[in-house]
N, C-alpha and C. Protein backbone atom coordinates (compact mmCIF):
# COMPACT_ATOMS: atom_id res chain seq x y z
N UNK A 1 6.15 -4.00 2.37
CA UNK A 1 7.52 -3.57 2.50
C UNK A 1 8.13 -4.34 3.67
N UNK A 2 9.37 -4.86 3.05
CA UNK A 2 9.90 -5.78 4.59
C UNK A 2 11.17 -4.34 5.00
N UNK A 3 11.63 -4.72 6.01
CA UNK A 3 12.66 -4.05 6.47
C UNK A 3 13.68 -4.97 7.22
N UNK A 4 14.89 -4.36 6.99
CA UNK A 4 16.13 -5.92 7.34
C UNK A 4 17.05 -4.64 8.18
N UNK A 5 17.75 -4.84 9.31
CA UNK A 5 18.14 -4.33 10.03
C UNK A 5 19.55 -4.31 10.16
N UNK A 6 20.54 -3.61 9.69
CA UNK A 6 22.41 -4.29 9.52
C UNK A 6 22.38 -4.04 10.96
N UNK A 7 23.14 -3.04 11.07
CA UNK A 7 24.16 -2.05 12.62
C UNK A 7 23.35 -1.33 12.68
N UNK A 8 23.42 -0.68 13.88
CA UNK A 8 22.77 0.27 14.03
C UNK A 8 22.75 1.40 13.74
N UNK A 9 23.56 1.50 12.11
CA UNK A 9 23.63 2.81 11.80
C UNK A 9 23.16 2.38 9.95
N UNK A 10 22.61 1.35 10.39
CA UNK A 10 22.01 1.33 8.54
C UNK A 10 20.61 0.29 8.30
N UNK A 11 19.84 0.46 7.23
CA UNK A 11 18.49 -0.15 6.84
C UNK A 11 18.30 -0.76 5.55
N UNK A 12 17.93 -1.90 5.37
CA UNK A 12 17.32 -2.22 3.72
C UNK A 12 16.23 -2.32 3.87
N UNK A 13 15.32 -1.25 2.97
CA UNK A 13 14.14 -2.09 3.06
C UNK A 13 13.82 -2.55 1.05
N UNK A 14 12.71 -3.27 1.54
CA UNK A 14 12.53 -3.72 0.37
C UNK A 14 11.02 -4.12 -0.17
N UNK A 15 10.84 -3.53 -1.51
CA UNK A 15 9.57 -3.11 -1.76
C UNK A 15 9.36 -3.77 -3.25
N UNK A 16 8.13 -4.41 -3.45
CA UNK A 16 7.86 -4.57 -4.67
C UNK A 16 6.74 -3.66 -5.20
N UNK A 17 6.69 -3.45 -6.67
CA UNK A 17 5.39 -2.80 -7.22
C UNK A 17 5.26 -2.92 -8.62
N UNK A 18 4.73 -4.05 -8.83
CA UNK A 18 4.32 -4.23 -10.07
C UNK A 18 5.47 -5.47 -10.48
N UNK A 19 6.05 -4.64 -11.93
CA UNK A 19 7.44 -6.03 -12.00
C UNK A 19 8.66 -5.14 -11.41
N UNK A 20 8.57 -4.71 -10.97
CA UNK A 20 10.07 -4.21 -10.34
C UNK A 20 10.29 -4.86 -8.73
N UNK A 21 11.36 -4.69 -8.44
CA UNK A 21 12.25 -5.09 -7.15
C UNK A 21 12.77 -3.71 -6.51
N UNK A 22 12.35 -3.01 -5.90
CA UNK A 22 13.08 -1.91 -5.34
C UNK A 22 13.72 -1.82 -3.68
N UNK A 23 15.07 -2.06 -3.83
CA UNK A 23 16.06 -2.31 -2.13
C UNK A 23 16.55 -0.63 -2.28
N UNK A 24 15.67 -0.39 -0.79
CA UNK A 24 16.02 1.44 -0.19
C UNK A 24 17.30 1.10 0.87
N UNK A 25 18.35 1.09 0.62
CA UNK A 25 19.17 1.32 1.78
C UNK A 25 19.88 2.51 2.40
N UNK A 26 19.71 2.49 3.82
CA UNK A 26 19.87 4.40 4.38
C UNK A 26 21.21 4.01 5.04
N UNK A 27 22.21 4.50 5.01
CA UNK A 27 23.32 4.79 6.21
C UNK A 27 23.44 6.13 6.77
N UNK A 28 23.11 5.99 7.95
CA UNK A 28 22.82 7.02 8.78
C UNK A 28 24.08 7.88 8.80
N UNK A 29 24.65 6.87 9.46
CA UNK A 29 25.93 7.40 10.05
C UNK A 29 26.90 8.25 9.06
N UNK A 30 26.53 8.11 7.48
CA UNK A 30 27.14 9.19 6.67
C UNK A 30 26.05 9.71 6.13
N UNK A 31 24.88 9.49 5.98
CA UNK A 31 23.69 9.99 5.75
C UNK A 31 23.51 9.94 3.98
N UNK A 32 23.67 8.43 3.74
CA UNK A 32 24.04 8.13 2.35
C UNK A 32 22.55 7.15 2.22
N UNK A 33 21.82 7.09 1.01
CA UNK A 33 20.80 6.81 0.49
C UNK A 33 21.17 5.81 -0.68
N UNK A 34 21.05 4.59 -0.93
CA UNK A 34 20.99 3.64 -1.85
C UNK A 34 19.47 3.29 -2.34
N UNK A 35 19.70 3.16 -3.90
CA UNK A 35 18.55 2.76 -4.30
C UNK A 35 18.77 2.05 -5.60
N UNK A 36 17.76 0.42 -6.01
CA UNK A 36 18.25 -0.15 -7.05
C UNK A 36 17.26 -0.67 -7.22
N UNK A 37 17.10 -0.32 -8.39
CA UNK A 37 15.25 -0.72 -8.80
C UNK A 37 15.39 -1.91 -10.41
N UNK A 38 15.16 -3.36 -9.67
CA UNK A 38 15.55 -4.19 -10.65
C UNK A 38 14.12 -4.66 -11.32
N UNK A 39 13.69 -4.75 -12.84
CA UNK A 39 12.53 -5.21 -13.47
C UNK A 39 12.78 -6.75 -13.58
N UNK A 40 11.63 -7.42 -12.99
CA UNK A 40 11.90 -8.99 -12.98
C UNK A 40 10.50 -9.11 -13.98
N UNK A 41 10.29 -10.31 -14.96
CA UNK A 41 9.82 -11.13 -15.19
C UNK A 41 9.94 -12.55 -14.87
N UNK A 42 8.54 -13.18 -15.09
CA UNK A 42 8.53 -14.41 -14.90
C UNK A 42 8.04 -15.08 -16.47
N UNK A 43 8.66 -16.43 -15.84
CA UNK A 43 8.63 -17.43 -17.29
C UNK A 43 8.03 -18.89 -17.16
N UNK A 44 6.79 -18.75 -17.23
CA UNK A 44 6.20 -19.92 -16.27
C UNK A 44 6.58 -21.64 -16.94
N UNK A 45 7.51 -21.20 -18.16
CA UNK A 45 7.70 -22.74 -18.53
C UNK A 45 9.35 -22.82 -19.17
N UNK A 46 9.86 -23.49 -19.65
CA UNK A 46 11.38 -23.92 -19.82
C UNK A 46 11.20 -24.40 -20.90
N UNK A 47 11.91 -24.51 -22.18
CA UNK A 47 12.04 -25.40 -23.27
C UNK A 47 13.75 -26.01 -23.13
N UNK A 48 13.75 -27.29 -23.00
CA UNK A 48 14.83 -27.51 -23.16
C UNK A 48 15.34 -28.47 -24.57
N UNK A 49 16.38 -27.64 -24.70
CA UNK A 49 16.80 -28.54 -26.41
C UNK A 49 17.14 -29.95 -25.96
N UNK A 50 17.06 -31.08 -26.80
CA UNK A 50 17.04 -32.45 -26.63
C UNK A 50 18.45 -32.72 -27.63
């Protein structure tokens, strides 16, 4: 889990687990909770049309 620091009245942290992307962001100062949990795949090759 990393953690990224705005003002001093808010936090992102950010977490992976598995294929998802999950950014926790807290604002204190209204005591508001964000959360956005994105599913990533990977595509280890490209076809490009000719």
């Amino acid at each position: 889990m990393k953690c990224f620091m705005g003002d001093a009245h808010s936090v992102l942290r950010v977490l992976l687990s598995g294929d998802y992307l999950i950014l926790h962001g807290e604002e204190n100062k209204s005591s508001t909770v964000y959360l956005l949990s994105i599913r990533h795949h990977r595509q280890p090759t490209f076809k490009f049309a000719r």
